[in-house]
Protein backbone atom coordinates (compact mmCIF):
# COMPACT_ATOMS: atom_id res chain seq x y z
CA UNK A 1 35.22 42.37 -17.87
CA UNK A 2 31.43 43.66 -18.04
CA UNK A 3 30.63 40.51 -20.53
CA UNK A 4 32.37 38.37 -17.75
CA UNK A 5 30.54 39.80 -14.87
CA UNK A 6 27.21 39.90 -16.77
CA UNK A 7 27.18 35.67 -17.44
CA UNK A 8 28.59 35.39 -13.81
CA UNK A 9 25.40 36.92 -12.84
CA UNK A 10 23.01 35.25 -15.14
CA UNK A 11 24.75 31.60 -13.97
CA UNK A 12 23.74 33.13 -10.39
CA UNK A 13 20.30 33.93 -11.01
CA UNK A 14 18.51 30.74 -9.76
CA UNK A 15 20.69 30.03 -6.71
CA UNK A 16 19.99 34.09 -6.17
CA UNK A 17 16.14 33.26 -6.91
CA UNK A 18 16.44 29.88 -4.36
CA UNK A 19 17.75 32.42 -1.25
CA UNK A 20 15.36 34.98 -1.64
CA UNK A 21 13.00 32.14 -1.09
CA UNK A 22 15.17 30.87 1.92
CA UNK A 23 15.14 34.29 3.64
CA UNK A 24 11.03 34.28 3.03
CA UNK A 25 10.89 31.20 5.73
CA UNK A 26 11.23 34.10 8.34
CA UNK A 27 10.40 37.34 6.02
CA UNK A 28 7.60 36.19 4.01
CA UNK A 29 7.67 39.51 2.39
CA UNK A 30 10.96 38.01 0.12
CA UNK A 31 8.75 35.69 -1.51
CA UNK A 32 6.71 38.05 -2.96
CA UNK A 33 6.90 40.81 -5.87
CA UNK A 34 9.57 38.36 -7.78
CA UNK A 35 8.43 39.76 -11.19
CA UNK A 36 9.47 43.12 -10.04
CA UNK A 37 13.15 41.76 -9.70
CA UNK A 38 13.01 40.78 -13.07
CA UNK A 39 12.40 43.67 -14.31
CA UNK A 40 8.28 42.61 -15.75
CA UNK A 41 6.29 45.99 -14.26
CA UNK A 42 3.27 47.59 -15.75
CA UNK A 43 4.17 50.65 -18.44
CA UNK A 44 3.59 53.61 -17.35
CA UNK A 45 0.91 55.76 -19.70
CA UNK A 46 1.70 59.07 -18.12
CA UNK A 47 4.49 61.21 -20.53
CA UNK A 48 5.03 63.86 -17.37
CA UNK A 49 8.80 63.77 -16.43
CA UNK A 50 10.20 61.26 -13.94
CA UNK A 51 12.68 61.04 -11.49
CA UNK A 52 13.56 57.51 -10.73
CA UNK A 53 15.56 57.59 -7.14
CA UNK A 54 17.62 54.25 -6.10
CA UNK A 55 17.54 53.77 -1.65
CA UNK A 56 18.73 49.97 -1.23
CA UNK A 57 16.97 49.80 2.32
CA UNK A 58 15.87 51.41 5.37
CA UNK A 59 18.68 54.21 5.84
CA UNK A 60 19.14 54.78 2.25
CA UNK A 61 15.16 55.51 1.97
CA UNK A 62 15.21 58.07 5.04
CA UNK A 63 18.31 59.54 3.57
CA UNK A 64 16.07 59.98 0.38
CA UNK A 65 12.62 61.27 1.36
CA UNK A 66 13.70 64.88 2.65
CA UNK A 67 15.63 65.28 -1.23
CA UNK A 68 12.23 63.76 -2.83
CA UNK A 69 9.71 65.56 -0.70
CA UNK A 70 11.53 69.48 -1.23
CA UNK A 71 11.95 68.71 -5.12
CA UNK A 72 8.48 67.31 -5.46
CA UNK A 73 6.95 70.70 -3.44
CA UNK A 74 8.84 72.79 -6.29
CA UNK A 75 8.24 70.76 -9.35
CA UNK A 76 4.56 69.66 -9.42
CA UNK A 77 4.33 67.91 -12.89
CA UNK A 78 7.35 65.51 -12.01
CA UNK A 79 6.50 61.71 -11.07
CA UNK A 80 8.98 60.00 -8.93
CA UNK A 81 9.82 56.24 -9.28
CA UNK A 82 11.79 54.81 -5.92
CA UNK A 83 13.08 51.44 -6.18
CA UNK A 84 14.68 49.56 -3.29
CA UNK A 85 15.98 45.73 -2.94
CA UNK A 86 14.89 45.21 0.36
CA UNK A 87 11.10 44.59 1.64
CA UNK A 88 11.94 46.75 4.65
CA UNK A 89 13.42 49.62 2.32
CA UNK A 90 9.85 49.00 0.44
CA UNK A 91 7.27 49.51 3.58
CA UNK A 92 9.36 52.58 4.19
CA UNK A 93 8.91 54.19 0.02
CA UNK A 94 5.66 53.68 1.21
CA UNK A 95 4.80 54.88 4.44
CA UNK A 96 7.12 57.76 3.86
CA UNK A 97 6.28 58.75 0.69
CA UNK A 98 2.53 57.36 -1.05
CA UNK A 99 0.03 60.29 0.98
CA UNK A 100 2.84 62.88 0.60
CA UNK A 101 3.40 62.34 -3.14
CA UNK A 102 -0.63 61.93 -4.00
CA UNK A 103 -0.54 59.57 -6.38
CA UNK A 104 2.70 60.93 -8.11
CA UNK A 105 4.65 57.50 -6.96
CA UNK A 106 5.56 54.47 -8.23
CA UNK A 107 7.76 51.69 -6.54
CA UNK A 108 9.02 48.79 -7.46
CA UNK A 109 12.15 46.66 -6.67
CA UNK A 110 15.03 47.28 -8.33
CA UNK A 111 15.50 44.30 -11.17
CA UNK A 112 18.31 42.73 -11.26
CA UNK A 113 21.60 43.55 -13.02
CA UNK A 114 20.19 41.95 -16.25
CA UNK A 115 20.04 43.55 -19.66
CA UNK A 116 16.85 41.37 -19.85
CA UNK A 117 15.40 42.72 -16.68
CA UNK A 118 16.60 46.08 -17.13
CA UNK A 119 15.77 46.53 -20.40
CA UNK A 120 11.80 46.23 -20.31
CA UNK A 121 11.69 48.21 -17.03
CA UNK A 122 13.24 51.37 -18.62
CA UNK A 123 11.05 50.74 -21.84
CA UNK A 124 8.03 50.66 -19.91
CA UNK A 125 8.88 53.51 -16.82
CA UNK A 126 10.73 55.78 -19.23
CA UNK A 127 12.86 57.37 -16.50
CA UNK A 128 14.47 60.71 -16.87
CA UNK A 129 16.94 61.15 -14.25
CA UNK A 130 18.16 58.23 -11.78
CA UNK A 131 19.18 59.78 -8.45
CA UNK A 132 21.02 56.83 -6.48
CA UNK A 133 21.02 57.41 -2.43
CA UNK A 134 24.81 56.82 -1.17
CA UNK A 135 27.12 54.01 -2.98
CA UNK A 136 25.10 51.69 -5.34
CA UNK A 137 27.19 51.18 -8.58
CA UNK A 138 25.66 48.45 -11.03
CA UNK A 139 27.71 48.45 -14.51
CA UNK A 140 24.47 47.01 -16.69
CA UNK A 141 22.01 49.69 -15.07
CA UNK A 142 24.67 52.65 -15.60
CA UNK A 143 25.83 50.96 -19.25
CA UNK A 144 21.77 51.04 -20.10
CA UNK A 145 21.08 54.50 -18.90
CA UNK A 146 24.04 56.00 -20.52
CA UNK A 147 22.43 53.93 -23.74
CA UNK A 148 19.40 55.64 -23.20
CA UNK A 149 20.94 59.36 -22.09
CA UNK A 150 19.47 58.63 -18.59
CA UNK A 151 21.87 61.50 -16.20
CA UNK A 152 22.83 59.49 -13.13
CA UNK A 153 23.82 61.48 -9.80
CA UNK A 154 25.14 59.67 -7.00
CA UNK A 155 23.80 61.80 -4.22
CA UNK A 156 25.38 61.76 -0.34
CA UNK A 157 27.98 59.38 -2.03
CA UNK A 158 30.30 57.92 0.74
CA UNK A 159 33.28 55.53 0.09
CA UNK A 160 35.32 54.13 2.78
CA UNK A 161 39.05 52.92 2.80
CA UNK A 162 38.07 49.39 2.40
CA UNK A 163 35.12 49.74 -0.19
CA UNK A 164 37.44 51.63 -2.05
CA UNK A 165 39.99 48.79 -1.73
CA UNK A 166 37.46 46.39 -3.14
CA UNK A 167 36.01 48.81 -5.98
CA UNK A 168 39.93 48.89 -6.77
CA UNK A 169 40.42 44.84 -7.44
CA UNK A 170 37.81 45.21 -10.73
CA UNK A 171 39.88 48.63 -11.81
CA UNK A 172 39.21 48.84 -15.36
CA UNK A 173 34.84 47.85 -14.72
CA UNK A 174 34.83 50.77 -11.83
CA UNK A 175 36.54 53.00 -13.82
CA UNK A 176 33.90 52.38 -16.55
CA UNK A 177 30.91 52.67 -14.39
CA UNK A 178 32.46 55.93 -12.18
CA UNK A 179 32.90 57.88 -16.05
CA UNK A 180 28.94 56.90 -16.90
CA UNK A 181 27.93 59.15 -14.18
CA UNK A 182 26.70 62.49 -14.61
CA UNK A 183 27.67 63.96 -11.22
CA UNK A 184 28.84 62.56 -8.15
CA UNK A 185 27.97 64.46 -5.11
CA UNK A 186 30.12 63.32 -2.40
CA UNK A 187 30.40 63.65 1.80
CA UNK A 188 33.62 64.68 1.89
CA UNK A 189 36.57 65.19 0.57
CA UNK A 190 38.30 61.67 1.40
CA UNK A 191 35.29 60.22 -0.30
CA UNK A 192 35.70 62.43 -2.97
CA UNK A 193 39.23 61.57 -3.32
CA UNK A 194 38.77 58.17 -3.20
CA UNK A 195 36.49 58.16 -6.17
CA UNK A 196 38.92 60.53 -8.40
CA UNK A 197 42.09 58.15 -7.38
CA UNK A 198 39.46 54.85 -8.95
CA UNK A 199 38.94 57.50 -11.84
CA UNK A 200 35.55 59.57 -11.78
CA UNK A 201 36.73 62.61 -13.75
CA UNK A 202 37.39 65.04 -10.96
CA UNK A 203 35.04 68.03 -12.88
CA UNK A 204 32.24 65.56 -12.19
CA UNK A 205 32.49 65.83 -8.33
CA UNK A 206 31.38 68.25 -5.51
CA UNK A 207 31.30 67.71 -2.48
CA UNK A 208 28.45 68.35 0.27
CA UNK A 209 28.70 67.32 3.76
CA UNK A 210 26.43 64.66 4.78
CA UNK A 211 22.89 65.14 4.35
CA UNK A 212 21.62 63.10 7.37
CA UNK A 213 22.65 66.10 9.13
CA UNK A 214 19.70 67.95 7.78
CA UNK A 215 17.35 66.61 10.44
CA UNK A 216 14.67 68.29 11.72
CA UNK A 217 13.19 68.14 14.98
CA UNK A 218 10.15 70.24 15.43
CA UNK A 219 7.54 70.26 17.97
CA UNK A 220 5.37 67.57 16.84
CA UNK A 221 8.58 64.97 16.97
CA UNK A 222 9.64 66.13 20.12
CA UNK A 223 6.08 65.75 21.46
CA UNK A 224 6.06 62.47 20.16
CA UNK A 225 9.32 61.36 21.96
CA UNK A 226 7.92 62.82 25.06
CA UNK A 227 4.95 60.43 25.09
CA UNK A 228 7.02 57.68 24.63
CA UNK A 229 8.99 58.54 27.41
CA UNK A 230 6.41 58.85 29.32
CA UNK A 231 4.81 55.10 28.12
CA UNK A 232 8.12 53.62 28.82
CA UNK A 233 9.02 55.21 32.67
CA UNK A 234 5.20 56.54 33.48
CA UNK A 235 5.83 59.13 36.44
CA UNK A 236 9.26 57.59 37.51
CA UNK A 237 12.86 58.72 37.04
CA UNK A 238 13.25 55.49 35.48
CA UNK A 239 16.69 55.56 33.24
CA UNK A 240 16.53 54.39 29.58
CA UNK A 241 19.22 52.73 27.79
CA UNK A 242 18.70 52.60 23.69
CA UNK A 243 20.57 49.82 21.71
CA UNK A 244 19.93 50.96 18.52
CA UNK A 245 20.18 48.87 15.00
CA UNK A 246 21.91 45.86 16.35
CA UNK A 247 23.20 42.93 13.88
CA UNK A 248 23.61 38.96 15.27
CA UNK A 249 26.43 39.09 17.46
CA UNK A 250 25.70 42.56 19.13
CA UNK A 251 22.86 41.48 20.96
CA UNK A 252 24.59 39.04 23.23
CA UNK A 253 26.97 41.58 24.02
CA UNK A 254 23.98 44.47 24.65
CA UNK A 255 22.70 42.04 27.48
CA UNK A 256 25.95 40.64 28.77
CA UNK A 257 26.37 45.20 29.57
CA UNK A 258 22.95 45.42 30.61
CA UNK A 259 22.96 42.54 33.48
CA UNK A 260 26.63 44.46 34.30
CA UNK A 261 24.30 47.58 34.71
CA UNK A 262 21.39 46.24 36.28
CA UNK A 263 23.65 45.63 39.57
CA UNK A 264 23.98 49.36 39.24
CA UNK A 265 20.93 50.35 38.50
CA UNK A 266 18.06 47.72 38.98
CA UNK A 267 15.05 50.18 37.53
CA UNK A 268 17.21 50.42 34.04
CA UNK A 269 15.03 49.92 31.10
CA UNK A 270 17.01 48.34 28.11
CA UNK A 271 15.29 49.61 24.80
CA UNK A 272 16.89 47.00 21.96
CA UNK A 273 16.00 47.69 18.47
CA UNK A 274 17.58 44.72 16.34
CA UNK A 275 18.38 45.98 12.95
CA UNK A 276 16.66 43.65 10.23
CA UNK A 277 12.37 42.76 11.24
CA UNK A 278 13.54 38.85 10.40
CA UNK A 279 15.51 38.73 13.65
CA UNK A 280 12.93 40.20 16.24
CA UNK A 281 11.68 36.70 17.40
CA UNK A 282 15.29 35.44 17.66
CA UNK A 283 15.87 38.48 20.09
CA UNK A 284 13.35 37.83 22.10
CA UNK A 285 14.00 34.70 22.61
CA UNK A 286 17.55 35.79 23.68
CA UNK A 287 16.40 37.73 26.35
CA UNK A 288 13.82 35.22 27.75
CA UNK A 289 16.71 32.50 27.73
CA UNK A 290 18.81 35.09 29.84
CA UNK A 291 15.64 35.35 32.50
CA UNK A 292 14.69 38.80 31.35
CA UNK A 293 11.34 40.02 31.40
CA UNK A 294 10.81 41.28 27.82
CA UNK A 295 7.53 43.34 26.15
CA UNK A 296 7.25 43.59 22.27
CA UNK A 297 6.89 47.66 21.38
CA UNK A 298 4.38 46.24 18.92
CA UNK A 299 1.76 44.97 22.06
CA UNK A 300 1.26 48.65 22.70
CA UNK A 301 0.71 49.94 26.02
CA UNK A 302 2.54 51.50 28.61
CA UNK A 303 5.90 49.31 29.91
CA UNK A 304 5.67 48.19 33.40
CA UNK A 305 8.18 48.31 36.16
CA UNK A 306 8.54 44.77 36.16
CA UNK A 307 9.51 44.49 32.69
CA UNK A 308 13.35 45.09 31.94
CA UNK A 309 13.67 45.07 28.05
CA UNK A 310 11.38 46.32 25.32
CA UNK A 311 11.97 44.72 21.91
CA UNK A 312 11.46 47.68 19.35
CA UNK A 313 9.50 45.39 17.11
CA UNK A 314 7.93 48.34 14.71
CA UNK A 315 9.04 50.48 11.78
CA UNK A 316 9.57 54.24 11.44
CA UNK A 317 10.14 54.35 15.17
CA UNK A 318 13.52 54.77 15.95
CA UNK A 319 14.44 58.39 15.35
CA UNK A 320 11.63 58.93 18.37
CA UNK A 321 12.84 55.96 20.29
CA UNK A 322 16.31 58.25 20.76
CA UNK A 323 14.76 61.06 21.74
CA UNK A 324 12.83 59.39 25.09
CA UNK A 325 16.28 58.15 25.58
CA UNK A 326 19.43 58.78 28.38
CA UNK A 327 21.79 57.17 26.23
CA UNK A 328 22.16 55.21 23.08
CA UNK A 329 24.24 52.51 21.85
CA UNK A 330 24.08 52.76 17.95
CA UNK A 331 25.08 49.16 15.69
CA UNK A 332 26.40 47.80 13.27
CA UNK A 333 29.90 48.79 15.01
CA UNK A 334 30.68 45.75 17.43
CA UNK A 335 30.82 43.44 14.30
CA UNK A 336 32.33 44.74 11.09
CA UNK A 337 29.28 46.14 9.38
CA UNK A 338 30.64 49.56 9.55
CA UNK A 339 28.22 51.59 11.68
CA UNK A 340 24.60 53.01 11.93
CA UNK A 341 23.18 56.64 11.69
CA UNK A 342 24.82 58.02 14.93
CA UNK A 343 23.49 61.81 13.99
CA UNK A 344 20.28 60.91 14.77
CA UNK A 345 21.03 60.44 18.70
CA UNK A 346 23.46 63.75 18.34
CA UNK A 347 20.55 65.67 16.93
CA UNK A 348 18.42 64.88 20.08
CA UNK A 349 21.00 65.75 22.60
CA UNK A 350 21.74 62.19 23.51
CA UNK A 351 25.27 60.78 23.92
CA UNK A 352 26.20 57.59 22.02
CA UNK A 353 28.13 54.84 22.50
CA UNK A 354 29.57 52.73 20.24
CA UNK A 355 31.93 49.52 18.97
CA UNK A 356 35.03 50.29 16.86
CA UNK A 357 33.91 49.18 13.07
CA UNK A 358 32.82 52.66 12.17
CA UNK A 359 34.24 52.92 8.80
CA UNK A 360 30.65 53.75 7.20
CA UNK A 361 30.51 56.86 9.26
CA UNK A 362 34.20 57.95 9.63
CA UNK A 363 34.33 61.39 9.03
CA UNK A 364 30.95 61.91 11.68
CA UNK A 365 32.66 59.51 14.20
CA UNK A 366 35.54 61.92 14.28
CA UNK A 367 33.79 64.85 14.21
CA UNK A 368 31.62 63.39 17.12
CA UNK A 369 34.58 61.74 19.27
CA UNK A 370 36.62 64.77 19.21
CA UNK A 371 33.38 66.78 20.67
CA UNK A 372 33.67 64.13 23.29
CA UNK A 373 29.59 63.18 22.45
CA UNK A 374 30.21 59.72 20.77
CA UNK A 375 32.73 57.00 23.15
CA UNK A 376 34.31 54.01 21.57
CA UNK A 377 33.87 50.38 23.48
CA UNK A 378 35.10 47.09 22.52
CA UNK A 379 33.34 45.12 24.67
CA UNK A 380 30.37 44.46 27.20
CA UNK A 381 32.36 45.69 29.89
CA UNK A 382 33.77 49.21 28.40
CA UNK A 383 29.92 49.62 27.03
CA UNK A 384 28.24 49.21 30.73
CA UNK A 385 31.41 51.22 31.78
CA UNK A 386 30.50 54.16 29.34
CA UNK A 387 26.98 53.63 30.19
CA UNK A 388 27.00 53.82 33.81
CA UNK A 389 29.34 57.03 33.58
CA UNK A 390 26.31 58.77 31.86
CA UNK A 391 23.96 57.62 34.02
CA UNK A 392 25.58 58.28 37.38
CA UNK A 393 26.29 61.75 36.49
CA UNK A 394 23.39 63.47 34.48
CA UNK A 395 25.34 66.68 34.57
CA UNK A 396 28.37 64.87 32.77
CA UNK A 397 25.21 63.49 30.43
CA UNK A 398 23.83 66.08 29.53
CA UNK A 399 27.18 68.06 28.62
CA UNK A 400 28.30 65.36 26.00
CA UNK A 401 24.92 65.30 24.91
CA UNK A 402 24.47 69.43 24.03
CA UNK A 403 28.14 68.85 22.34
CA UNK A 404 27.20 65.89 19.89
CA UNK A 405 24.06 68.18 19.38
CA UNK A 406 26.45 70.97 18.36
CA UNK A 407 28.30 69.19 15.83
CA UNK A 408 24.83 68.04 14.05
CA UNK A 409 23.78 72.02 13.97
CA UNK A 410 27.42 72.71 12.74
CA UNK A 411 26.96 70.60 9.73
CA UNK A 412 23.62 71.25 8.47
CA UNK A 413 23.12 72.59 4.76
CA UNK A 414 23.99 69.16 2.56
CA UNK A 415 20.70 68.55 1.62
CA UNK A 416 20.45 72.03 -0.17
CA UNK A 417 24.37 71.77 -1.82
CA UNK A 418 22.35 68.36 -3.21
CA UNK A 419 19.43 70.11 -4.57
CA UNK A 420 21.62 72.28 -6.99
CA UNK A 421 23.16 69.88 -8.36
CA UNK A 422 19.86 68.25 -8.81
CA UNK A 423 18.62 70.74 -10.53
CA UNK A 424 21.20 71.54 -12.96
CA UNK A 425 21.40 67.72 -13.88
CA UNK A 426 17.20 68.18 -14.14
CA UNK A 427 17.58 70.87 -16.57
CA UNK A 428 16.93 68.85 -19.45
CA UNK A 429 13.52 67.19 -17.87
């Protein structure tokens, strides 16, 4: 099956090559860094251990830096390599990381699935332990560091229902690339079942919690989110709706909710943060078509009264954006993506409402809805109806809120159930 799937994927490669070129028409950043994908990267002369971490994109990368940043304060001689696949993933490696690791990183894009691209980048990084962020299983990658007695941990591994059910159609590959893992450390224990029943050997599993829940908010974030605020309603009592991480197909429906709202309340700011950077011009658009007057977050400034949406058109924002928030609306959930990062909203306080395609965050969806801090709407009409019950009654507001917040306190310690495990799989560094 792996021979099969590897010259499937080599007979790919150029119509792979021609859309990553077709995406760069509105993300130049695609067309760029190709050798990288192909594995060709500069060796690396240093012989100090290094810790190669695998984040696909943007959520996989935050998930990441709080693991990278405590074992890189404890183990000063290690050099981390993080590789992503998307350019948005990259710019967040290195914002996130480059001044905090001082000059102990390297990132590249991850090559493709390739024993000729993987082959030369492990030759020339000389990795010593890959650490992959959630569920990213490639058989060549795992087949070449087993080759090479590379441990692999699958850290904050999650596996829904229906990934499992797709995992489960290419049985005997999965169960070869789940027993070429070192340790999986999953969410919970229906992920960890699910990963047993496509046949990890159970004594490779633990399981954690979910390490998103490890989020702190100290003074200097909360400060931050205040000054927002205050850019976005000046001295008013202005309300603030967040749409947060929204894919093609939610954004319609945001509006449709908000112009339901408006009625309501006609001083409601509508904060919409699409998910990908390719789609921000599209969105805007949108809301000019619709008669909206829209600012970009990325003009700067303070947002005036007269202006009813603000496009949040930056990066590294959006954790701040929900704390100078009344209520959120979190992705990725009214079309069947799966869900966003709802914790992040819970952590502030602020309620969250959501579409029904939740499957990525199951277990925190449940543990959210039955605190009564997360509400499930299927359309723009349940979503303005949510949203105007939170904003008519702050008391009601902030009670849902305090409860979501609860649940995110509740859960903390993941991140340091990961770090063992870490370290016993980094024994051998």
């Amino acid at each position: 099956m792996q021979f099969f799937y590897t010259w499937l994927l080599r007979l790919a490669l150029p119509v792979i090559l021609l859309r990553l070129w077709w995406r760069g028409r509105s993300m130049p950043a695609y067309r760029q860094r190709w050798r990288e994908r192909l594995g060709q990267v500069p060796s690396r002369a240093s012989h100090r251990p290094l810790v190669w971490v695998h984040s696909v994109s943007v959520g996989e990368t935050l998930a990441a830096v709080p693991v990278i940043e405590t074992l890189a304060a404890r183990h000063l001689d290690w050099q981390w390599l993080v590789t992503t696949t998307t350019p948005t993933g990259s710019e967040r490696v290195q914002a996130a990381l480059a001044a905090k690791l001082d000059g102990r990183l390297l990132h590249y894009y991850l090559p493709y699935d390739l024993p000729e691209c993987l082959t030369p980048f492990l030759e020339r990084l000389r990795p010593g332990l890959l650490i992959i962020i959630e569920t990213e299983l490639w058989p060549n990658m795992l087949r070449l560091c087993e080759k090479r007695d590379i441990p692999v941990l699958l850290a904050n591994a999650r596996l829904s229902e229906k990934s499992a059910e797709g995992y489960g159609r290419f049985a005997s590959l999965t169960k070869k690339m789940l027993n070429r893992l070192s340790r999986v450390v999953a969410q919970y224990p229906a992920d960890a079942e699910r990963f047993v029943r496509l046949g990890l050997p159970p004594e490779r599993l633990r399981t954690s919690g979910n390490i998103k829940f490890d989020l702190t908010i100290d003074l200097g974030l909360s400060s931050e989110a205040q000054a927002i605020r205050h850019q976005w309603r000046g001295g008013s009592r202005r309300p603030v709706w967040l749409a947060a991480s929204t894919h093609e197909g939610e954004d319609e429906l945001v509006l449709e909710a908000f112009e339901c709202l408006r009625e309501r309340f006609p001083d409601l700011l509508l904060v919409l943060v699409p998910r990908h950077p390719q789609r921000f011009d599209s969105v805007a658009r949108l809301c000019r078509q619709r008669g909206l007057h829209c600012r970009r977050r990325s003009d700067g400034g303070h947002v005036n009264a007269s202006e009813q949406v603000l496009i949040g058109d930056t990066m590294g924002e959006l954790l701040r954006f929900y704390g100078a928030s009344d209520v959120a609306f979190v992705g990725g959930s009214l079309v069947p993506v799966g869900g966003h990062n709802m914790i992040e909203p819970a952590a502030w306080g602020v309620p969250v409402v959501c579409g029904p395609h939740l499957h990525n965050f199951s277990t925190v969806a449940e543990l959210l809805l039955e605190a009564g801090a997360l509400r499930v709407a299927e359309s723009a009409e349940a979503i303005a109806g949510v949203v105007a019950e939170w904003l008519e009654d702050p008391e009601m507001r902030r009670r849902d809120g305090a409860a979501g917040r609860l649940v995110a306190e509740a859960n903390t310690g993941a991140l340091g159930r990961l770090l063992e495990e870490i370290e016993t799989l980094s024994a051998g560094l």
